[in-house]
N, C-alpha and C. Protein backbone atom coordinates (compact mmCIF):
# COMPACT_ATOMS: atom_id res chain seq x y z
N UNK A 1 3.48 23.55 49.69
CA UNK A 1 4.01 22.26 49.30
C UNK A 1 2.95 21.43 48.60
N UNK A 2 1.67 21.74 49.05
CA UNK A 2 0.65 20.60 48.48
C UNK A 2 0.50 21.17 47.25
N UNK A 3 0.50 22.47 47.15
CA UNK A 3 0.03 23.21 45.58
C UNK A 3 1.30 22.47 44.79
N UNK A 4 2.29 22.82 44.73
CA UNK A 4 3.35 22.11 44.27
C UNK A 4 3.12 20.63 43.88
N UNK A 5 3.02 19.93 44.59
CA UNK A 5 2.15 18.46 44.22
C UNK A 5 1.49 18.57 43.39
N UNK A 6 0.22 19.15 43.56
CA UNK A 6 -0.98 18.88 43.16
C UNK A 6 -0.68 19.72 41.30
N UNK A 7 0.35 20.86 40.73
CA UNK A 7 0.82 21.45 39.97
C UNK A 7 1.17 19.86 39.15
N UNK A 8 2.60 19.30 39.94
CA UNK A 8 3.01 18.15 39.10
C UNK A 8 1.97 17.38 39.00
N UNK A 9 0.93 17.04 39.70
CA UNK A 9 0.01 15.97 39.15
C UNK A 9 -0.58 16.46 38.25
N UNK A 10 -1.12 17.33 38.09
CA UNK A 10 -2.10 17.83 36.65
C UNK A 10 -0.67 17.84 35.48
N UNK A 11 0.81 18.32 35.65
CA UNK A 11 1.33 18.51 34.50
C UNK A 11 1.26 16.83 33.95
N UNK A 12 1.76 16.35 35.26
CA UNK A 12 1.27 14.67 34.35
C UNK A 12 0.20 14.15 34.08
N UNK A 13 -0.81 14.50 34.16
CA UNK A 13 -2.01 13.93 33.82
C UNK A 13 -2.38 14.71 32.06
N UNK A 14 -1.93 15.75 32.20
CA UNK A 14 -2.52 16.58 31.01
C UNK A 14 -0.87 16.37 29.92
N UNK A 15 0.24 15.26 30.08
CA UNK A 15 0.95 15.40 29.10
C UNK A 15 0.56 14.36 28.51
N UNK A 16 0.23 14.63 27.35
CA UNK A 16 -0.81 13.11 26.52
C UNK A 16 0.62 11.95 26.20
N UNK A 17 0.36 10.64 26.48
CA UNK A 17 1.11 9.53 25.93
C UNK A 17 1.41 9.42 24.53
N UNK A 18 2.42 8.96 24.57
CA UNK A 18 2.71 8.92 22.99
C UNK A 18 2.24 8.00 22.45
N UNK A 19 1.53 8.21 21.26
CA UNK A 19 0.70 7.02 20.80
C UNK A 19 1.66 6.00 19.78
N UNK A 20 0.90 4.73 20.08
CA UNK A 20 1.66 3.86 19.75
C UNK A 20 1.41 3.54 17.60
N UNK A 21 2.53 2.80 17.17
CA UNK A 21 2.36 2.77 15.97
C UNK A 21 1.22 2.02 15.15
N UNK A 22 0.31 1.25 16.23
CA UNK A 22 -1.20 0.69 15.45
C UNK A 22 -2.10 1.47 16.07
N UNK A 23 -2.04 2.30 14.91
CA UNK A 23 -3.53 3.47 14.76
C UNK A 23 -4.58 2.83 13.96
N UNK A 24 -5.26 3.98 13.74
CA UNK A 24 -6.23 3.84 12.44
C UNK A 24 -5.78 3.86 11.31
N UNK A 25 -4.62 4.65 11.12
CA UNK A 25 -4.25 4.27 9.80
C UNK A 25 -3.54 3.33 9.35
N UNK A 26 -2.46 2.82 10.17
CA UNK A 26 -1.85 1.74 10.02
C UNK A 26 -3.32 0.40 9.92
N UNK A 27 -4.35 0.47 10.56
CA UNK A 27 -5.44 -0.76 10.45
C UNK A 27 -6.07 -0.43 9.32
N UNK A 28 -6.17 0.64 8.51
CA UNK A 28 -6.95 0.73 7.17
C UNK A 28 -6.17 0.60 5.73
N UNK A 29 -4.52 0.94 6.04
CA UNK A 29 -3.30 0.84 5.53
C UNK A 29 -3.78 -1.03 5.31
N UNK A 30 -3.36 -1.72 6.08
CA UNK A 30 -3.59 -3.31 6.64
C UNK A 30 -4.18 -3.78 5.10
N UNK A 31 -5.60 -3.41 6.17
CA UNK A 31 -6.75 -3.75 5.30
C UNK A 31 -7.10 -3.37 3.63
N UNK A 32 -6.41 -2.55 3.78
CA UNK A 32 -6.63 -1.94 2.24
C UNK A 32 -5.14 -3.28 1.37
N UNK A 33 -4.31 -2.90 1.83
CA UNK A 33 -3.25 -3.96 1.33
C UNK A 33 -3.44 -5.70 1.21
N UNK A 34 -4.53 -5.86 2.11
CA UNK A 34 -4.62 -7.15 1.96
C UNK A 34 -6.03 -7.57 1.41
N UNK A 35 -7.11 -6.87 1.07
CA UNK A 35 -7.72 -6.82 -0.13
C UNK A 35 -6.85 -6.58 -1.42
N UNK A 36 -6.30 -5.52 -1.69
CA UNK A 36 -5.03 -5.44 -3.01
C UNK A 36 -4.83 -6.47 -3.17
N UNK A 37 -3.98 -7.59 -2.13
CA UNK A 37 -2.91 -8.81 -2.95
C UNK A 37 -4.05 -9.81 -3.13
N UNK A 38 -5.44 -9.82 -2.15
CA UNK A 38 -6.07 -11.15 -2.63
C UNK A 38 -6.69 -10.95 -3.64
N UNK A 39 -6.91 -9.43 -4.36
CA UNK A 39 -7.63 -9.46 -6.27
C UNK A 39 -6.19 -9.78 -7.00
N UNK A 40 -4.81 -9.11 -6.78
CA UNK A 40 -3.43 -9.20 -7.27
C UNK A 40 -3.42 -11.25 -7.61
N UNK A 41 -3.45 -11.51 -6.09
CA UNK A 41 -2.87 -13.10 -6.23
C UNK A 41 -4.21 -13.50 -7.25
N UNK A 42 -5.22 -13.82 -6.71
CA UNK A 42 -6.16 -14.40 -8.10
C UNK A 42 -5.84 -14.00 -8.98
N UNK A 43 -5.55 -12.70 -9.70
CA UNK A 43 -5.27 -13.02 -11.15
C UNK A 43 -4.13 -13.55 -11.18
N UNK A 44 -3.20 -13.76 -10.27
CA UNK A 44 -1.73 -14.38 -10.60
C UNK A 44 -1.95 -15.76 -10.56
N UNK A 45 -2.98 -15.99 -9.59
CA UNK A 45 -3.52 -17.94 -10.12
C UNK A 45 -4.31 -18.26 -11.45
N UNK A 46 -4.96 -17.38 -11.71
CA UNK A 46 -5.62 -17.11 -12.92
C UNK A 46 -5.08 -17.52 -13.99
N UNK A 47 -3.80 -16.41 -14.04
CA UNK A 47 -2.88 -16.33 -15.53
C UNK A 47 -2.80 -17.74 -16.15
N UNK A 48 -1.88 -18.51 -15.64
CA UNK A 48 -1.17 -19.36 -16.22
C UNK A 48 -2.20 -20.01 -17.28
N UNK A 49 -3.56 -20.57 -16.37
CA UNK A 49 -4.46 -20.93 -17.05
C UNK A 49 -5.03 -20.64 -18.23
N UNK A 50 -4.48 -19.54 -18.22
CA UNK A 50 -5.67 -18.51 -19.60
C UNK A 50 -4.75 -18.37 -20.45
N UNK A 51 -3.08 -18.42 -19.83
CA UNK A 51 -2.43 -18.34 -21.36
C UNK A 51 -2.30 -19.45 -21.57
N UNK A 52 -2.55 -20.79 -20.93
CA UNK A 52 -2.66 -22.35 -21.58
C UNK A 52 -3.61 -22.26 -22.06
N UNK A 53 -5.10 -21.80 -22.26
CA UNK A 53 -6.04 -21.70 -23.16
C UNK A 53 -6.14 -20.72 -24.53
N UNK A 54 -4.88 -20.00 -24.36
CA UNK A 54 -4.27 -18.71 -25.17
C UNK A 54 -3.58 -20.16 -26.44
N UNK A 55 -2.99 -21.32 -25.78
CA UNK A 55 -1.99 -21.52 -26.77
C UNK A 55 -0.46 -21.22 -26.25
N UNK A 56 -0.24 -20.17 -25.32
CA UNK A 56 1.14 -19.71 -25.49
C UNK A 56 2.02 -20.35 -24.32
N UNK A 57 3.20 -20.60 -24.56
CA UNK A 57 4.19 -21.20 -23.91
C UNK A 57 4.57 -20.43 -22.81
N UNK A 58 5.15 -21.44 -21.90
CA UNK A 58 5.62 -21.00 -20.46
C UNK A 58 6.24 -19.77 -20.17
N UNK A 59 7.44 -19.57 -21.23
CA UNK A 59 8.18 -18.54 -21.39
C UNK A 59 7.31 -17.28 -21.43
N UNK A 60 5.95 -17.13 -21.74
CA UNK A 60 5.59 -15.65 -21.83
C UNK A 60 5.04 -15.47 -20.01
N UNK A 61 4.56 -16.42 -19.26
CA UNK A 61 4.36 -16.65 -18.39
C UNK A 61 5.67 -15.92 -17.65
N UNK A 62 6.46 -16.20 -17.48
CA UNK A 62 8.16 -15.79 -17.06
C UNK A 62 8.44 -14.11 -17.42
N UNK A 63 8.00 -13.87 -18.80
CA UNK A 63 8.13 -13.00 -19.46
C UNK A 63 7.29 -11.89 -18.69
N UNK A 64 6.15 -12.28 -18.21
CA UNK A 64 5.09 -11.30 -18.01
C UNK A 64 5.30 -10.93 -16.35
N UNK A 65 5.48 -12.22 -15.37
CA UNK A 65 6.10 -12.13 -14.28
C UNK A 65 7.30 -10.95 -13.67
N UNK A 66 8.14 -11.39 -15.12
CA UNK A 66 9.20 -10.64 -14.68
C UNK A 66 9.20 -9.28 -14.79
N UNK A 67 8.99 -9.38 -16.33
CA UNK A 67 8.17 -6.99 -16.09
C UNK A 67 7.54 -6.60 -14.82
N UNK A 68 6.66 -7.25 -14.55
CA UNK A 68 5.75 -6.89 -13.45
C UNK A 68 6.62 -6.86 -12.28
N UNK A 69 7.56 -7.85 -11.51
CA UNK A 69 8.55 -7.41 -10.19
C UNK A 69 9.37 -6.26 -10.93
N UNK A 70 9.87 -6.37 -11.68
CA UNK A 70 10.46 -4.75 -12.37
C UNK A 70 9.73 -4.01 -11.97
N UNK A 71 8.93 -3.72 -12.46
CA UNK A 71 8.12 -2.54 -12.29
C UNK A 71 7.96 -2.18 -11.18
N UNK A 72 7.48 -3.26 -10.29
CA UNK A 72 7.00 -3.15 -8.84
C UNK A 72 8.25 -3.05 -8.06
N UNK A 73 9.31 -3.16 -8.21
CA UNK A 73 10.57 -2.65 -7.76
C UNK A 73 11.08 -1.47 -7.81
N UNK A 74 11.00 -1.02 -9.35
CA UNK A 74 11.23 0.28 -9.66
C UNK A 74 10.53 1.65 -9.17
N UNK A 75 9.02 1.33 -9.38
CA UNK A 75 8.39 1.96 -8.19
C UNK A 75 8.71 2.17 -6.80
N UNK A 76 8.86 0.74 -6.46
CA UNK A 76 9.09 1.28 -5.17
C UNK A 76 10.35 1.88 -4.31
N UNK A 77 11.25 2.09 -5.39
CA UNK A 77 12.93 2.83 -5.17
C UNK A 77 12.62 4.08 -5.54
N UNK A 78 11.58 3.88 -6.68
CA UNK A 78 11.53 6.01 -6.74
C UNK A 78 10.37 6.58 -5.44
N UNK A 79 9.04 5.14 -5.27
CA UNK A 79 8.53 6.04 -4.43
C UNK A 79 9.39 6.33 -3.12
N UNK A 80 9.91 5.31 -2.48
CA UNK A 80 10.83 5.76 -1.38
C UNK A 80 11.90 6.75 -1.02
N UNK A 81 11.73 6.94 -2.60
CA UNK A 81 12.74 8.61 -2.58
C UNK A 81 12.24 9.51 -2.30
N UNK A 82 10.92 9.87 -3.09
CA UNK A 82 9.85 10.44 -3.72
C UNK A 82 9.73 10.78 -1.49
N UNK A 83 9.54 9.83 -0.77
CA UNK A 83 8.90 9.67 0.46
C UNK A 83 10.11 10.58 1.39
N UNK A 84 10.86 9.80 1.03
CA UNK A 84 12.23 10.82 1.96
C UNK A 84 12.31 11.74 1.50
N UNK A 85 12.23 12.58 0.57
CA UNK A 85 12.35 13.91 0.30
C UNK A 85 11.58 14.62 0.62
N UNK A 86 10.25 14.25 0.14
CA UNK A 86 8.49 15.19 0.58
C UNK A 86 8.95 15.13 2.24
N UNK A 87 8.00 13.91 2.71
CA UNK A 87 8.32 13.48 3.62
C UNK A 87 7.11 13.26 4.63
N UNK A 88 5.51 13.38 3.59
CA UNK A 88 4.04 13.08 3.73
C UNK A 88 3.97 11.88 3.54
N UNK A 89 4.15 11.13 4.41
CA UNK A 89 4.25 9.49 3.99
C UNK A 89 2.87 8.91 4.04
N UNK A 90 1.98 9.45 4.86
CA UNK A 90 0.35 9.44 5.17
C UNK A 90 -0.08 9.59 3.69
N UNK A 91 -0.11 11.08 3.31
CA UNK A 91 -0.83 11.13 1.88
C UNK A 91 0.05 10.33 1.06
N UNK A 92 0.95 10.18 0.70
CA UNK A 92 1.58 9.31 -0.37
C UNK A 92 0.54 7.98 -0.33
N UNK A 93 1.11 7.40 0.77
CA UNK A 93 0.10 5.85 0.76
C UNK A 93 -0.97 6.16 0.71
N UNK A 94 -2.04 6.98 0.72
CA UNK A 94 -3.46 7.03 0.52
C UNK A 94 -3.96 7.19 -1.28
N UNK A 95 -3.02 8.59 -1.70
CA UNK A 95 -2.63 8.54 -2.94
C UNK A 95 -2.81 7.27 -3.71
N UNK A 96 -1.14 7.01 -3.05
CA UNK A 96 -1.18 5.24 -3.80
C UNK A 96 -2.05 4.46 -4.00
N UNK A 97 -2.55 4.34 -2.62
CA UNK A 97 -3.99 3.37 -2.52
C UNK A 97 -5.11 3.60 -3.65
N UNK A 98 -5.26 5.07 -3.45
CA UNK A 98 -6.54 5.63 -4.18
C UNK A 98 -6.24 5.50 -5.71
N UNK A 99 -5.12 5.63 -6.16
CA UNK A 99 -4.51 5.22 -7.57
C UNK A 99 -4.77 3.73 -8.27
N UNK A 100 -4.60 3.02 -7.35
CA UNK A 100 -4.78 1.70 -7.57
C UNK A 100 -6.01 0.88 -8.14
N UNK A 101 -7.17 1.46 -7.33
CA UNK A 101 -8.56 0.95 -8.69
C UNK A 101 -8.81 2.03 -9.48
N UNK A 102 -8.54 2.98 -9.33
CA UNK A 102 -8.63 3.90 -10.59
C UNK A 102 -8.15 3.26 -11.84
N UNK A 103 -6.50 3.21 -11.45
CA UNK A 103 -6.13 2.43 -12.51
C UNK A 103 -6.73 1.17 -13.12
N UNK A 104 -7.64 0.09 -12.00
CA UNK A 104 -7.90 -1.11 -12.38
C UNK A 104 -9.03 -1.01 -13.50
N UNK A 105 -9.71 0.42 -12.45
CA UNK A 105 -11.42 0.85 -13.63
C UNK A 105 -10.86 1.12 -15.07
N UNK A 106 -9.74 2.08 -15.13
CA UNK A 106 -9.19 2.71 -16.32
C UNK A 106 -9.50 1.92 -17.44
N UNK A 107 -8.92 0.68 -16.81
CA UNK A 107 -7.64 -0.17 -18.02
C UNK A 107 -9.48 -1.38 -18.47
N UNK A 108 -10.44 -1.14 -17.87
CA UNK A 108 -11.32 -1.93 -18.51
C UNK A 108 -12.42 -0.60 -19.55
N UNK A 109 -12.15 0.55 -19.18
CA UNK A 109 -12.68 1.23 -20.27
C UNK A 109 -11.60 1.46 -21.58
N UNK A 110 -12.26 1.03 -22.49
CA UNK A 110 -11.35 0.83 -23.90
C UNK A 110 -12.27 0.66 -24.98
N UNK A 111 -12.12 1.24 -26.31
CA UNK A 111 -12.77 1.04 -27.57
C UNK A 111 -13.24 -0.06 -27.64
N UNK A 112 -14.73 0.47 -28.05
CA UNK A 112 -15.20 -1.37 -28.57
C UNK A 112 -14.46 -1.52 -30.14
């Protein structure tokens, strides 16, 4: 009878808990996203200014806004497809992440 006991106590001790949804990646996920929007938002406080020193009217302001939630919409209906189908949602967002100053470095190398 005691072996029996002492059987269920080790099976419960050795069945690991299910871990909860704030890991490490969800805290580097976080962090990585909220560096993103505070370079994102400065240039979005930025803009307006520079196209009032551009000369150009409100409307391109609107104009430029609005492509950009497009875009950032459209993306994110194909990546969420893109996510349910694969179904590596870990590498996708790291991907993503890692895509993101690549792209930023990209777009400042250009012909003199």
């Amino acid at each position: 009878m005691d072996e029996s006991k002492n059987e269920a106590a080790l099976t419960a001790e050795t069945v690991a808990r299910p871990k909860g949804w704030f890991n490490h990646t969800v805290v580097g996920a976080g962090i990585t996203s909220a560096l993103g929007d505070f370079c994102y938002e400065t240039t979005t406080v930025i803009l307006p200014g520079f196209l009032a020193v551009l000369g150009l009217p409100a409307s391109v302001l609107g104009t430029i806004e609005g492509i950009a939630d497009a875009v950032a919409s459209f993306t994110k209906m194909v990546s969420g497809y893109v996510a349910d189908k694969v179904g590596h949602r870990k590498l996708l967002v790291l991907v993503g992440y890692g895509l993101t100053p690549l792209g930023q470095a990209s777009s400042r190398w250009r012909p003199s």
